[in-house]
N, C-alpha and C. Protein backbone atom coordinates (compact mmCIF):
# COMPACT_ATOMS: atom_id res chain seq x y z
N UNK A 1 0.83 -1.20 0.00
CA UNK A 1 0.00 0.00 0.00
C UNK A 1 0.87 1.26 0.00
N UNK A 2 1.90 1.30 -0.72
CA UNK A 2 2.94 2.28 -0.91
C UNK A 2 3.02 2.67 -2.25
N UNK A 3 2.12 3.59 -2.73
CA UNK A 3 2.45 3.78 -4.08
C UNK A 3 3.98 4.67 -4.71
N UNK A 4 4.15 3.57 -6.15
CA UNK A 4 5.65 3.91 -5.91
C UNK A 4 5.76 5.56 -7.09
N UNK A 5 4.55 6.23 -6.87
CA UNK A 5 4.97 7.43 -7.93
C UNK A 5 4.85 7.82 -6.84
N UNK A 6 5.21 7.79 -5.78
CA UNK A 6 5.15 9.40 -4.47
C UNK A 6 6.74 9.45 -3.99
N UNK A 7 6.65 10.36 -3.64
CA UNK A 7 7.89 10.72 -2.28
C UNK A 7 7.55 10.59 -1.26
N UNK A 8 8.26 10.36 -0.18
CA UNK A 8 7.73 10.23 1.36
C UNK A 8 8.45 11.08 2.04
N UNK A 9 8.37 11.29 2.94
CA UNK A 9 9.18 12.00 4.31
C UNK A 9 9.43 10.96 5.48
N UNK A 10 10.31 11.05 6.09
CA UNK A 10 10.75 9.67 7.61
C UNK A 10 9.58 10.44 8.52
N UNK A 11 8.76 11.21 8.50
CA UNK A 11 7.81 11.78 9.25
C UNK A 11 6.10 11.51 8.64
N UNK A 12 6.25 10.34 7.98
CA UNK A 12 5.26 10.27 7.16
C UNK A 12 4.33 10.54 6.60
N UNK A 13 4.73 11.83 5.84
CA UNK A 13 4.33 12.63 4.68
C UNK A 13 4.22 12.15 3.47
N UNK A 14 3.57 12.38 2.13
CA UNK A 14 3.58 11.78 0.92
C UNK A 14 3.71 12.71 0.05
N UNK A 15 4.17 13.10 -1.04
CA UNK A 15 4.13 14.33 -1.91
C UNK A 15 4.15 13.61 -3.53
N UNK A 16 3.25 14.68 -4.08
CA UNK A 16 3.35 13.96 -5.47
C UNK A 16 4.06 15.20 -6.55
N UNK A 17 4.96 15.59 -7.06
CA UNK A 17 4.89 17.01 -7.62
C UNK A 17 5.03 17.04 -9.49
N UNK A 18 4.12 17.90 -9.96
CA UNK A 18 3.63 17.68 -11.22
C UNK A 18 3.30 19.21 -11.66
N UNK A 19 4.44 19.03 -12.49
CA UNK A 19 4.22 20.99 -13.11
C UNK A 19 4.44 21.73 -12.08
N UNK A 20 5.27 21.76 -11.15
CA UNK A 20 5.59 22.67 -9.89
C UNK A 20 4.92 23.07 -9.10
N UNK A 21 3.75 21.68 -8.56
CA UNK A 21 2.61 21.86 -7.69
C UNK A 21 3.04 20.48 -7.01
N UNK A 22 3.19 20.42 -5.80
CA UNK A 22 3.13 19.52 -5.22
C UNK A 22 2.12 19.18 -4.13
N UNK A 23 1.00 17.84 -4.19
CA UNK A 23 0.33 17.46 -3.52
C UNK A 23 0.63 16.94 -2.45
N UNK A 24 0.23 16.88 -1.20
CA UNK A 24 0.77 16.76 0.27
C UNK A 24 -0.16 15.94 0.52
N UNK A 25 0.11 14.61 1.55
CA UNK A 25 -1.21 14.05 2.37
C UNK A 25 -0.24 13.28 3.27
N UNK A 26 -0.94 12.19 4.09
CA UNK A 26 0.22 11.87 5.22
C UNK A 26 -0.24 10.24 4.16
N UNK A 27 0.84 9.25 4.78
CA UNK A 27 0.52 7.81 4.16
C UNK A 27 -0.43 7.08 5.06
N UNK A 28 -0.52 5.91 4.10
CA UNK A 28 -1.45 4.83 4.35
C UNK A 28 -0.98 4.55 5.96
N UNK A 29 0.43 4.04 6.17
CA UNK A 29 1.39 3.87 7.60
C UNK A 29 0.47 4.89 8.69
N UNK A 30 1.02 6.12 8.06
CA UNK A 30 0.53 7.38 9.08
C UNK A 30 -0.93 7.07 9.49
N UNK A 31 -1.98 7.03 8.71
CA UNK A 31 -3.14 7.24 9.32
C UNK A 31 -3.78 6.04 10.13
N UNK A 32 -2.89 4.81 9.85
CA UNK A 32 -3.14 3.38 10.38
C UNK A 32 -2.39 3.64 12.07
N UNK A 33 -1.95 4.15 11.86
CA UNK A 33 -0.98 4.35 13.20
C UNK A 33 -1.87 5.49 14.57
N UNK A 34 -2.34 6.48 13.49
CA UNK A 34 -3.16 7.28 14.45
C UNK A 34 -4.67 6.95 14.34
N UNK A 35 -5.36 6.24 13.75
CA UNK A 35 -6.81 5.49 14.03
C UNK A 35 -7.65 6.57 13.49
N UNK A 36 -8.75 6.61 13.89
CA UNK A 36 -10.07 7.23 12.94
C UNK A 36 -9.80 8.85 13.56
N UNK A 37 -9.44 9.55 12.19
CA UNK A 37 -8.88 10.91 12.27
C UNK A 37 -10.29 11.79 12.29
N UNK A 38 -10.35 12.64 13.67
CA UNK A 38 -11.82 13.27 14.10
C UNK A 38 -11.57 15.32 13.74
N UNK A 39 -9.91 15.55 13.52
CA UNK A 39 -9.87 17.16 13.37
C UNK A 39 -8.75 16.83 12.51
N UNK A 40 -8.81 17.74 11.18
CA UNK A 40 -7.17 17.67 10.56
C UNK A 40 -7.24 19.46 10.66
N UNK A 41 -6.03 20.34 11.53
CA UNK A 41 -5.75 21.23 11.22
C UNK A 41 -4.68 21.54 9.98
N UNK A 42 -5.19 22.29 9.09
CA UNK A 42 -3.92 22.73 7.74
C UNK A 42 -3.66 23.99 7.60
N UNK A 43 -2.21 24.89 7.03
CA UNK A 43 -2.25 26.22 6.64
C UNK A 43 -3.40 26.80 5.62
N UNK A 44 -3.60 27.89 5.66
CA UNK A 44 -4.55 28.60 4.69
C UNK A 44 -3.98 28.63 3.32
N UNK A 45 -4.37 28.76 2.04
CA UNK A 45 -4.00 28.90 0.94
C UNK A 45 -3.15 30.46 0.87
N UNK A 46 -2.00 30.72 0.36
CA UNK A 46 -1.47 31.74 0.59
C UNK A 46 -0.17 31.91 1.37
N UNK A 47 -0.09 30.73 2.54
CA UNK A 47 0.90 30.62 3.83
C UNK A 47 1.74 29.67 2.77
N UNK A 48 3.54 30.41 3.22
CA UNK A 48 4.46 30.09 2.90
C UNK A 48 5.09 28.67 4.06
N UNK A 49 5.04 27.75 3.18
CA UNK A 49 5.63 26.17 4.01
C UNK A 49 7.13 26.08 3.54
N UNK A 50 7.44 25.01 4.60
CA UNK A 50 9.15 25.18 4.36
C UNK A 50 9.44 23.68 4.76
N UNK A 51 9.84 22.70 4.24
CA UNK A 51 10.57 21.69 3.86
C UNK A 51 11.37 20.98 5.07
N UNK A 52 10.46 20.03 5.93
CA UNK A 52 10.78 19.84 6.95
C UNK A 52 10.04 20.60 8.32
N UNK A 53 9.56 21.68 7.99
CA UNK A 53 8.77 22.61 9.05
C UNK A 53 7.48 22.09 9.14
N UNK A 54 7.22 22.06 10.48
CA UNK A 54 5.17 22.14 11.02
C UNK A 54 4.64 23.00 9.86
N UNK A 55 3.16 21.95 9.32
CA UNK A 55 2.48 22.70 8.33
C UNK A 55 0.72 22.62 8.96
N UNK A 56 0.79 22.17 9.92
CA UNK A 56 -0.28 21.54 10.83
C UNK A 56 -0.51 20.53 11.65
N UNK A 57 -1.90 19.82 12.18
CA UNK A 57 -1.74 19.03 12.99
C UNK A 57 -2.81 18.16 12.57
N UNK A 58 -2.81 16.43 12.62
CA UNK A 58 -3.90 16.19 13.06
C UNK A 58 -4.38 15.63 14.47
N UNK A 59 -5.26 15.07 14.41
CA UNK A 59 -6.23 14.71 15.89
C UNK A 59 -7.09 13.75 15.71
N UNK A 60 -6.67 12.52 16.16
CA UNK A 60 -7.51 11.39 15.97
C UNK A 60 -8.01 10.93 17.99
N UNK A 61 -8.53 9.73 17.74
CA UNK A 61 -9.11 8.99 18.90
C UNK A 61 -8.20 8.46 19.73
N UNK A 62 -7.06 8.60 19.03
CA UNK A 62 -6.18 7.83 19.82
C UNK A 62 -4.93 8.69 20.09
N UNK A 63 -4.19 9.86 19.21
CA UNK A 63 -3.72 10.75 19.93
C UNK A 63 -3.53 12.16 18.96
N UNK A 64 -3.04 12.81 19.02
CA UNK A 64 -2.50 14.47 18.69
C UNK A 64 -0.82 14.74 17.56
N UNK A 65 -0.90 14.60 16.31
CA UNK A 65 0.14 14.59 15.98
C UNK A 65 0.06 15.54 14.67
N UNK A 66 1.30 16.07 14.78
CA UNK A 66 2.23 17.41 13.85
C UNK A 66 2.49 16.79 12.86
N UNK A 67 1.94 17.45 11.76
CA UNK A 67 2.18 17.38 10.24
C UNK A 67 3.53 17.82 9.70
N UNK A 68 4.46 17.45 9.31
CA UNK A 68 5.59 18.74 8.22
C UNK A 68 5.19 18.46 6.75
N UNK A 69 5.84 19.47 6.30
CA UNK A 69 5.63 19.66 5.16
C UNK A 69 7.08 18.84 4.35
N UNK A 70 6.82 18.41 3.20
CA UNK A 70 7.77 17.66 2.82
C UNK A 70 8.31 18.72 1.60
N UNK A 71 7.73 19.74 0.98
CA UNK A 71 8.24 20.18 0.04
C UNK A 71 8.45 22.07 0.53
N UNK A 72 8.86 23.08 0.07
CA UNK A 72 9.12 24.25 0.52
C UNK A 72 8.19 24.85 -0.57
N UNK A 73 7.17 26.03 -0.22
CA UNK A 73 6.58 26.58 -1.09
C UNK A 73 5.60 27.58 -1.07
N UNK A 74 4.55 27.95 -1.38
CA UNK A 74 3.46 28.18 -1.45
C UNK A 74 2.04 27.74 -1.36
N UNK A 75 1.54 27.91 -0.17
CA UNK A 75 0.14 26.68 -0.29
C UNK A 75 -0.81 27.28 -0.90
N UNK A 76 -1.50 27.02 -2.41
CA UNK A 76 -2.36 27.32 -3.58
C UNK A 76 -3.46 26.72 -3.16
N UNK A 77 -3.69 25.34 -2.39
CA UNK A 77 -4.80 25.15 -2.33
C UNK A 77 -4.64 24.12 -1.01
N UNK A 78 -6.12 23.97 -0.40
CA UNK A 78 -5.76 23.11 1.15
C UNK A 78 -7.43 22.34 0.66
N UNK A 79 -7.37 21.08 1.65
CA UNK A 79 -8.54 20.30 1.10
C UNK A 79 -9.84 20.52 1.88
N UNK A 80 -10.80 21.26 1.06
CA UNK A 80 -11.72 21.88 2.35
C UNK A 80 -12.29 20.52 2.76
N UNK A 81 -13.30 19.62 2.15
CA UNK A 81 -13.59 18.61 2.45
C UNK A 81 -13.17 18.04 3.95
N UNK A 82 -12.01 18.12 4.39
CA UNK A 82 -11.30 17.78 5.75
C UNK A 82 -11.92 18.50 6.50
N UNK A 83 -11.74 19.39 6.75
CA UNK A 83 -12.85 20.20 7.80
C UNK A 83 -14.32 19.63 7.76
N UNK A 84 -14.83 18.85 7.37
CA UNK A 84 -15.99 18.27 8.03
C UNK A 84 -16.17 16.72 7.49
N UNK A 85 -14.81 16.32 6.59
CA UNK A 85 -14.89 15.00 6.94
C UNK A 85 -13.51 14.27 6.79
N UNK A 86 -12.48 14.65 8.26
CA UNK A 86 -11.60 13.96 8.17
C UNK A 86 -11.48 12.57 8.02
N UNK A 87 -12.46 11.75 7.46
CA UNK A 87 -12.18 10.35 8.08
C UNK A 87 -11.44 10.13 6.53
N UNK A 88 -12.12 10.84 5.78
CA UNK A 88 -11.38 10.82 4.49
C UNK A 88 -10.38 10.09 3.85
N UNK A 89 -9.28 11.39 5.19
CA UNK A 89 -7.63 10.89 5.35
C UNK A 89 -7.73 9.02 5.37
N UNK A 90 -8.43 8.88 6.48
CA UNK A 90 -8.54 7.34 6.78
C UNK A 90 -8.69 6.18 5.37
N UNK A 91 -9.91 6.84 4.51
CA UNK A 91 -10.15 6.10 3.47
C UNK A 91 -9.42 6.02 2.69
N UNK A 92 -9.39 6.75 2.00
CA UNK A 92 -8.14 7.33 0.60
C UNK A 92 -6.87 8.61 0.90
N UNK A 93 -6.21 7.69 1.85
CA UNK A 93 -5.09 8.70 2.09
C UNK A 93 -4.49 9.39 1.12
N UNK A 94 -4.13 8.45 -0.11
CA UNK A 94 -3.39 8.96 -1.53
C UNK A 94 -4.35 9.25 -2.51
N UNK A 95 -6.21 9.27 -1.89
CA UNK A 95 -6.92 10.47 -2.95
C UNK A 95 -7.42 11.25 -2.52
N UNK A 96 -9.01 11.13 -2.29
CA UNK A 96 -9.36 12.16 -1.77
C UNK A 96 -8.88 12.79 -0.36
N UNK A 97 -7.82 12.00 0.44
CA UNK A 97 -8.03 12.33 1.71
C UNK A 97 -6.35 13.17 1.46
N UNK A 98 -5.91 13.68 0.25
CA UNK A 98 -4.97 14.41 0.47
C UNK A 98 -5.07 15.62 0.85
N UNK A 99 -4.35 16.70 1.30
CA UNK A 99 -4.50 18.02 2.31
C UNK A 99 -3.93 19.09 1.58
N UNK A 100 -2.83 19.45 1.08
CA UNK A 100 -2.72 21.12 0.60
C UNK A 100 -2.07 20.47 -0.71
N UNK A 101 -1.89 21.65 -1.44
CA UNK A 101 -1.13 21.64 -2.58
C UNK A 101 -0.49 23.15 -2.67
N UNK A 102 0.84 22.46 -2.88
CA UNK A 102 1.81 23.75 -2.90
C UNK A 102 2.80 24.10 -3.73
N UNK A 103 2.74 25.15 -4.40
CA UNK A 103 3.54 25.37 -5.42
C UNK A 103 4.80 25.61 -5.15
N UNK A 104 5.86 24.68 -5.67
CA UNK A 104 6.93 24.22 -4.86
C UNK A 104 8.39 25.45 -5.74
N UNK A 105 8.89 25.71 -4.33
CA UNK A 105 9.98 27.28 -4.30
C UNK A 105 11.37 26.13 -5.17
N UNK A 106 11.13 25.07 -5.07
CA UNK A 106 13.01 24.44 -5.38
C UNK A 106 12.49 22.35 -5.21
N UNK A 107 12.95 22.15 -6.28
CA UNK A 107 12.75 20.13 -5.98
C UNK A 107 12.72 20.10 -4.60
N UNK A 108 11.49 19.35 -4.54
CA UNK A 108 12.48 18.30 -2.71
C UNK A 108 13.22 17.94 -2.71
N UNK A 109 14.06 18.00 -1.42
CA UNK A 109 15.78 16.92 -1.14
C UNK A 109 15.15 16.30 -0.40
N UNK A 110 16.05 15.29 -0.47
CA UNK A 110 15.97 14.02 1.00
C UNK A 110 14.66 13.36 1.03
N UNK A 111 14.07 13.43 0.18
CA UNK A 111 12.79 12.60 0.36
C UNK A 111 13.06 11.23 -0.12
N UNK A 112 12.44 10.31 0.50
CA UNK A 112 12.04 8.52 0.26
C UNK A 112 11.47 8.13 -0.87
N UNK A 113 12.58 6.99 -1.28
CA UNK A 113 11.27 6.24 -2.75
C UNK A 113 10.24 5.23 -1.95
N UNK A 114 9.35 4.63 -2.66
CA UNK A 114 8.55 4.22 -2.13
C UNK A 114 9.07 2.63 -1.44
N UNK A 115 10.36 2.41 -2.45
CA UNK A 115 11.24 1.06 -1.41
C UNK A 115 11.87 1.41 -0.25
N UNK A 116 12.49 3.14 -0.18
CA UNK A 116 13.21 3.61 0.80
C UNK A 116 11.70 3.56 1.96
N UNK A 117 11.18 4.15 1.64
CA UNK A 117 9.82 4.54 2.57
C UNK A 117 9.36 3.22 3.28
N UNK A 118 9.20 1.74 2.34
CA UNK A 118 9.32 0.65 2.69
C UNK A 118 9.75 0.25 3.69
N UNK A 119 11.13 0.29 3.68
CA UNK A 119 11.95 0.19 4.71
C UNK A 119 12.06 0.58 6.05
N UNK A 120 11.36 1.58 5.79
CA UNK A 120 11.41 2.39 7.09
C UNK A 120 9.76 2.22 8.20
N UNK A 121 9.30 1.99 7.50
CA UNK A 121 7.68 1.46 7.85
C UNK A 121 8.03 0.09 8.43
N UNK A 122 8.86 -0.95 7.64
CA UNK A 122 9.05 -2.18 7.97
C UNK A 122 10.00 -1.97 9.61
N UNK A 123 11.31 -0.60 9.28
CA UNK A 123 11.79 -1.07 10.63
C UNK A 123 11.25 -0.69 12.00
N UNK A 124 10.03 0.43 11.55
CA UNK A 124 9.52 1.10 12.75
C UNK A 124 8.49 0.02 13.34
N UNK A 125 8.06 -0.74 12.27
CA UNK A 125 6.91 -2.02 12.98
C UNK A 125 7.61 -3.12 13.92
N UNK A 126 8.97 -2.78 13.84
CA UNK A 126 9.11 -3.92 15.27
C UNK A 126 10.09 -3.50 16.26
């Protein structure tokens, strides 16, 4: 459940970037880990994100956790839908339940392929 056209972040972020817009959502891992997601806080369209920095939070049943942003940029668009139905995230993390899109200042560095990302899911599960 790792699709291999994304990037990841070791903070489990997902980014897809296409024509110098990059789509943001957390992974399949991430939202399995925090359970049925009840608040996703995100920046406003307009707010400058930075690559590795807090871009929000979410809030599930089971606990409270900080979003980063995986790419540096401009946020063009955020997913209103989330504001009244995070479970979204839960369903289709890598569709509808993705969160901002940001028009990206410079490539991502340091981001995960989806075998690197693999790996890292595999070593955090034991």
């Amino acid at each position: 459940m790792i699709p291999k056209d994304l990037l990841y972040s070791r903070s489990h972020e997902w980014t897809r970037v296409d024509n110098g817009t990059a789509v943001v959502g957390i992974t399949h891992f991430a939202q399995e880990q925090l359970g049925d997601l009840t608040y996703v806080e995100l920046p406003e369209a307009g707010t400058t994100v930075s690559a590795g920095a807090e871009m929000g939070s979410v809030e599930s049943v089971k606990a409270a956790s900080e979003l980063y942003s995986p790419v540096t940029g401009e946020v063009v668009e955020v997913n209103a839908d989330l504001a009244s139905s995070p479970e979204l995230v839960n369903q289709e993390p890598y569709g509808a339940g993705w969160m901002i899109k940001v028009k990206v200042a410079a490539e991502p560095e340091g981001l995960l392929s989806a075998g690197e990302y693999a790996d890292l899911v595999a070593s955090e599960q034991h």
